[in-house]
Structures are given as C-alpha cells and as structure tokens.
PDB file of N, CA and C in Angstrom:
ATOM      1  N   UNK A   1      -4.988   0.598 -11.214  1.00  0.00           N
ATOM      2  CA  UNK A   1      -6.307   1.176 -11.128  1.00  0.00           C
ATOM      3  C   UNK A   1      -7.346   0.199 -11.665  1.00  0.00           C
ATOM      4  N   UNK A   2      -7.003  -0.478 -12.651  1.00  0.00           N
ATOM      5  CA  UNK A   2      -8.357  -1.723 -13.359  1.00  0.00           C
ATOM      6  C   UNK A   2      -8.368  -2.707 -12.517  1.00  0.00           C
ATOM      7  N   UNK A   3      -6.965  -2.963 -11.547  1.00  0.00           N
ATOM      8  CA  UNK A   3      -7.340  -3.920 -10.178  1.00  0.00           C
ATOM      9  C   UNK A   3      -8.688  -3.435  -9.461  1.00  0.00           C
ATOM     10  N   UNK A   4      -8.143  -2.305  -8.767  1.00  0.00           N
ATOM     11  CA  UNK A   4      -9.520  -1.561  -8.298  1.00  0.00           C
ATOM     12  C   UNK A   4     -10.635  -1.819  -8.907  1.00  0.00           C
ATOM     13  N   UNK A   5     -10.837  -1.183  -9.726  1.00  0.00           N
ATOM     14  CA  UNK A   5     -12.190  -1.253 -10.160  1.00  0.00           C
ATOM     15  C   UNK A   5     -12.364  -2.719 -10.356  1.00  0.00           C
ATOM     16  N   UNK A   6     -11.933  -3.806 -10.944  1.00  0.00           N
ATOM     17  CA  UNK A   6     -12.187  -4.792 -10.954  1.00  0.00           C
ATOM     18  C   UNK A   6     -12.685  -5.930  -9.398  1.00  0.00           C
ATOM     19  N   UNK A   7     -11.786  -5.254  -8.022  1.00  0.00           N
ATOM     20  CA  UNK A   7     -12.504  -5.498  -6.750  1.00  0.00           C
ATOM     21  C   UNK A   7     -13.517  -5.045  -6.635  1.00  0.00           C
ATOM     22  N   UNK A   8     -13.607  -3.561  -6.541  1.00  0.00           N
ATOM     23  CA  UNK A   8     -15.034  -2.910  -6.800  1.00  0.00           C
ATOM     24  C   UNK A   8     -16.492  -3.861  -6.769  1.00  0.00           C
ATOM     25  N   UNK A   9     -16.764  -4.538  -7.829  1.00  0.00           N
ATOM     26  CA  UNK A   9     -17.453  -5.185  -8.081  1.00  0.00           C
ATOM     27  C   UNK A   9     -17.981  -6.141  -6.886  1.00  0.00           C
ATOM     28  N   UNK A  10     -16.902  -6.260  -6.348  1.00  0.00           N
ATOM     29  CA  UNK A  10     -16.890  -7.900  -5.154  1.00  0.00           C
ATOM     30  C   UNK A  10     -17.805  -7.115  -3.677  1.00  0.00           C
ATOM     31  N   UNK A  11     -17.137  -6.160  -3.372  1.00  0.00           N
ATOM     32  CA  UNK A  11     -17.188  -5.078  -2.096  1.00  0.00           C
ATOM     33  C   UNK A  11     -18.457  -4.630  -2.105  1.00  0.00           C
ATOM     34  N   UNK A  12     -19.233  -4.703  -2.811  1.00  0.00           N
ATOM     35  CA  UNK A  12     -20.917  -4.061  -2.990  1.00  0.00           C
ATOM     36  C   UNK A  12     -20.766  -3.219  -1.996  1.00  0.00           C
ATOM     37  N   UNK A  13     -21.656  -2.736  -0.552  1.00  0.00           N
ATOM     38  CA  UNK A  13     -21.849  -1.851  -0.145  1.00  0.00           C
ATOM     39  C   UNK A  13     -20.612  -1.337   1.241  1.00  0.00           C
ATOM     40  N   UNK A  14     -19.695  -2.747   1.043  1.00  0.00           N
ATOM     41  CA  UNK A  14     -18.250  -2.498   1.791  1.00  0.00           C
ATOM     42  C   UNK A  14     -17.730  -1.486   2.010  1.00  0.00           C
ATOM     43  N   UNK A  15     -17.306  -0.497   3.009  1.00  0.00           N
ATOM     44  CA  UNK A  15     -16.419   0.460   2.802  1.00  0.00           C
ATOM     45  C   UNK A  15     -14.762  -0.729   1.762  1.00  0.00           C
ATOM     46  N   UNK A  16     -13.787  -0.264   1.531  1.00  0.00           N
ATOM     47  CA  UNK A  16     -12.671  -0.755   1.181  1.00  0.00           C
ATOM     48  C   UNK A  16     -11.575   0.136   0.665  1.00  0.00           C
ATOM     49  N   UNK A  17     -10.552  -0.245   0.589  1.00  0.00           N
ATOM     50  CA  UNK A  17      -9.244   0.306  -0.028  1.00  0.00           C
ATOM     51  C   UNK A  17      -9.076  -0.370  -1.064  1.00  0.00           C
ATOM     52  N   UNK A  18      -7.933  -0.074  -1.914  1.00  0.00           N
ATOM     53  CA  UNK A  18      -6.958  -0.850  -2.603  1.00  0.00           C
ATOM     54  C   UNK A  18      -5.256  -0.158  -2.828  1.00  0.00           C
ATOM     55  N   UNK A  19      -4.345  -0.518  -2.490  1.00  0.00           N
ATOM     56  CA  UNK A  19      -2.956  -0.192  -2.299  1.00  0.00           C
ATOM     57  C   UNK A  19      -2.323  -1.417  -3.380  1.00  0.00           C
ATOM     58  N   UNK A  20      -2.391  -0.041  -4.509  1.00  0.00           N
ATOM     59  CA  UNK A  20      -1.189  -0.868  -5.548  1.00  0.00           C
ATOM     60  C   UNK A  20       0.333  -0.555  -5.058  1.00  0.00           C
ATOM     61  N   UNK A  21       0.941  -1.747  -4.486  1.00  0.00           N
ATOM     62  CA  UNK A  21       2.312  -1.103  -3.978  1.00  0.00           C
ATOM     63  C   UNK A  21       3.044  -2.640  -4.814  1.00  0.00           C
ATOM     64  N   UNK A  22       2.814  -3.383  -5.725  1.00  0.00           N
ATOM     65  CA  UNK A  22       3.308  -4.030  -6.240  1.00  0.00           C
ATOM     66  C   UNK A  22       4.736  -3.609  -6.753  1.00  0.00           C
ATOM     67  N   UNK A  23       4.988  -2.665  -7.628  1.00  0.00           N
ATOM     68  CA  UNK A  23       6.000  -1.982  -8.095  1.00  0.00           C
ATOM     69  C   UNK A  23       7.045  -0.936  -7.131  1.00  0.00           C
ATOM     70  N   UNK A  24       6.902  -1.273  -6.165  1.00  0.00           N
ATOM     71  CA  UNK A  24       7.456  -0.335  -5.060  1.00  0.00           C
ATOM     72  C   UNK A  24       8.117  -1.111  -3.803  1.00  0.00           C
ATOM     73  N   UNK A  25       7.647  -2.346  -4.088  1.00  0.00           N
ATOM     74  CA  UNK A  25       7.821  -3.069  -2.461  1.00  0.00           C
ATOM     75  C   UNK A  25       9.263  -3.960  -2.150  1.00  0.00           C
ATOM     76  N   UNK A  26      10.266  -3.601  -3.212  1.00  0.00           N
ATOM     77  CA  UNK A  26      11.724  -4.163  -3.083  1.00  0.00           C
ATOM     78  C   UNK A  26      12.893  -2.890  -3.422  1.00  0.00           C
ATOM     79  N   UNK A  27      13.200  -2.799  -3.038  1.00  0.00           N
ATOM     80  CA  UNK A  27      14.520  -1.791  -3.247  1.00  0.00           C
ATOM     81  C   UNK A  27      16.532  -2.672  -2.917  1.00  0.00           C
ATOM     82  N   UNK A  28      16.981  -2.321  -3.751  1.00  0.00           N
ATOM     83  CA  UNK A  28      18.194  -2.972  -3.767  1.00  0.00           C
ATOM     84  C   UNK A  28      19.485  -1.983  -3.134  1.00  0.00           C
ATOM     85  N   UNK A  29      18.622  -0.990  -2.874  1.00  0.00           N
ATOM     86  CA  UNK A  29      20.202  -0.001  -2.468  1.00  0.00           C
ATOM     87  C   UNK A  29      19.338   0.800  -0.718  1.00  0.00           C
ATOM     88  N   UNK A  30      20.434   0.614  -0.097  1.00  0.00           N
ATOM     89  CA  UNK A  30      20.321   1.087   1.594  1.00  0.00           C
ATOM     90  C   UNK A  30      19.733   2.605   0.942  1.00  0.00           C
ATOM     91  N   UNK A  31      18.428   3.491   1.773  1.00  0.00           N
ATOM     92  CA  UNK A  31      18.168   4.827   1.346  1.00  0.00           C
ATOM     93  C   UNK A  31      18.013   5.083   3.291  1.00  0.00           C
ATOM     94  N   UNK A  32      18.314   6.705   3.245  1.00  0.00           N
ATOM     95  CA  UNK A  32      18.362   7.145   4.124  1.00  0.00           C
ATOM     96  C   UNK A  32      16.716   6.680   5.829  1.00  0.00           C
ATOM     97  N   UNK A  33      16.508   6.638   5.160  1.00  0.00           N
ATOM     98  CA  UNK A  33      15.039   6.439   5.826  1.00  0.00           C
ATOM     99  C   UNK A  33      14.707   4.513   5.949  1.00  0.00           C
ATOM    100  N   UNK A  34      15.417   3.954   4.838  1.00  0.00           N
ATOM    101  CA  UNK A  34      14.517   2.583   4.886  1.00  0.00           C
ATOM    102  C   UNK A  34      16.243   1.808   4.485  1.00  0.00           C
ATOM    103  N   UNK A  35      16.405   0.620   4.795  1.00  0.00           N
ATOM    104  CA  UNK A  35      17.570  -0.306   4.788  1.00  0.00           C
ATOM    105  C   UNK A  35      17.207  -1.350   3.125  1.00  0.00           C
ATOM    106  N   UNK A  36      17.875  -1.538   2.451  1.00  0.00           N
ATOM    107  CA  UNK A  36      17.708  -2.414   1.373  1.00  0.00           C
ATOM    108  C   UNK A  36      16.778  -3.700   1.700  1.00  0.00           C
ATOM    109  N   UNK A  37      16.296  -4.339   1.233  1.00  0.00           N
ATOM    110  CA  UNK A  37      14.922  -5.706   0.861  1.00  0.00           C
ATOM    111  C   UNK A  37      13.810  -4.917   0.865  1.00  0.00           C
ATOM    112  N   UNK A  38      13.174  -5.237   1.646  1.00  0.00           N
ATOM    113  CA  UNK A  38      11.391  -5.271   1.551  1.00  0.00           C
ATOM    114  C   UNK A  38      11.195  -3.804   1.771  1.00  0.00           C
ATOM    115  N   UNK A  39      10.599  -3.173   1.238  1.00  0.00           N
ATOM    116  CA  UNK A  39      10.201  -1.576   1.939  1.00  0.00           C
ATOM    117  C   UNK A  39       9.144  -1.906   2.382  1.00  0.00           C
ATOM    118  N   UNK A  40       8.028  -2.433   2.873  1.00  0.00           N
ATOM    119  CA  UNK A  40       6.946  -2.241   3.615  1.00  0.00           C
ATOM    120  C   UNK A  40       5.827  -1.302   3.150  1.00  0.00           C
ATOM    121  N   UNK A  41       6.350  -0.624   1.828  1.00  0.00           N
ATOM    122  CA  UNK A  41       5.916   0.444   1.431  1.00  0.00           C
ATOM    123  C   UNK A  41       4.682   0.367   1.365  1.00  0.00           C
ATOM    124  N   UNK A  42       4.135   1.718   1.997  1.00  0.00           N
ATOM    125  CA  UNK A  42       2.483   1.431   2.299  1.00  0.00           C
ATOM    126  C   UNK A  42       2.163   1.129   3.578  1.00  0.00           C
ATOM    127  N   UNK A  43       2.935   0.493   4.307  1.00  0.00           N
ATOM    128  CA  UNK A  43       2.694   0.223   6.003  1.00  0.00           C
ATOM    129  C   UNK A  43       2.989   1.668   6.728  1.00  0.00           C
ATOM    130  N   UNK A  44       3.739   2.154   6.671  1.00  0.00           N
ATOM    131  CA  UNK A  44       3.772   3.570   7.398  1.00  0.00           C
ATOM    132  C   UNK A  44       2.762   4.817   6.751  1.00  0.00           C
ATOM    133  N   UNK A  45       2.527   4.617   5.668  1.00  0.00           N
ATOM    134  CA  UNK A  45       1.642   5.409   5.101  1.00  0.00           C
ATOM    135  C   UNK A  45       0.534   5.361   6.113  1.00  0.00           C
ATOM    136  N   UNK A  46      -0.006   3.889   5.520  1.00  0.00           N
ATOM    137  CA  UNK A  46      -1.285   3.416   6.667  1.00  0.00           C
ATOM    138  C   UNK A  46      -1.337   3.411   7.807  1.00  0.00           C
ATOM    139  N   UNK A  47      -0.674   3.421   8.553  1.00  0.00           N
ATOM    140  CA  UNK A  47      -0.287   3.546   9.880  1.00  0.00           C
ATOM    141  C   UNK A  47      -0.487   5.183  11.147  1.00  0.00           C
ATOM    142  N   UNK A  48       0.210   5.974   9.577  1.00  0.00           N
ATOM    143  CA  UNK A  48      -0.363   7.561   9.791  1.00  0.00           C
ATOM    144  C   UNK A  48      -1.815   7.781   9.348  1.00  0.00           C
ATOM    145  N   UNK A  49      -2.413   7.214   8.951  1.00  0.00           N
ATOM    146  CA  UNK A  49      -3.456   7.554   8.424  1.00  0.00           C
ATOM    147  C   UNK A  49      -4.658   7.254   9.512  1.00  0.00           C
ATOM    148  N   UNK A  50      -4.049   5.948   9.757  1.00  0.00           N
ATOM    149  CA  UNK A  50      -4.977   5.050  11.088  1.00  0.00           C
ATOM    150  C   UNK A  50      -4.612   6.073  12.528  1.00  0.00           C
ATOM    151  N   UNK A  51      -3.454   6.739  12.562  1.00  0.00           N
ATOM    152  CA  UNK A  51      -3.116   7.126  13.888  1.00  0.00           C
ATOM    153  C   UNK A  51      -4.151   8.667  14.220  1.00  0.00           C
ATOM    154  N   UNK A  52      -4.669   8.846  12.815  1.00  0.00           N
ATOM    155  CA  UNK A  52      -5.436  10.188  12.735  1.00  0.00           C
ATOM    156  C   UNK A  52      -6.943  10.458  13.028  1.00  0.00           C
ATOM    157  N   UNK A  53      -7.573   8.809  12.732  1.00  0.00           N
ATOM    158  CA  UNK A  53      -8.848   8.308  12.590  1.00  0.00           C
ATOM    159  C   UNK A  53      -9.107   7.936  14.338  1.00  0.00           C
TER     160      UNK A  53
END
C-alpha cells in the first residue's frame, strides 16, 4: 500500500492502478486450477475485469 501511495504522487491527474502481487507470483506445489512456477497471479483477475468494461 506505501508503494501506491508513493506512485500516487507521479500519476497527477492519470487514471492508474497498482497490483501488489509481489508475494503471490511463485508457487512450488501443482494446485488444482494453476500448474507449479509462475502464477500469473493478477493476469486473470485483470482480464475479467477488462472483459466487463
């Protein structure tokens, strides 16, 4: 969240996001939905979100 706000500053009258997925974006064990390495996590989120707009 102090990332955020700390972009904030830059974006002046920008629309923008920020997606902390730092802590989320490796997984070591196969899960039903996603295969072990990279989760992408945050790409399908966004993806539904964009498919709505």
């Amino acid at each position: 969240m102090t990332a955020g706000y700390f972009l904030k500053e830059f974006a002046g009258d920008t629309p923008w996001i920020h997606l902390d997925i730092a802590g989320t974006a490796w997984t070591d064990k196969d899960k039903p939905y996603i295969p072990k390495g990279a989760t992408g996590i945050g790409v399908r989120l966004l993806l539904s979100f964009l498919r709505t707009v």
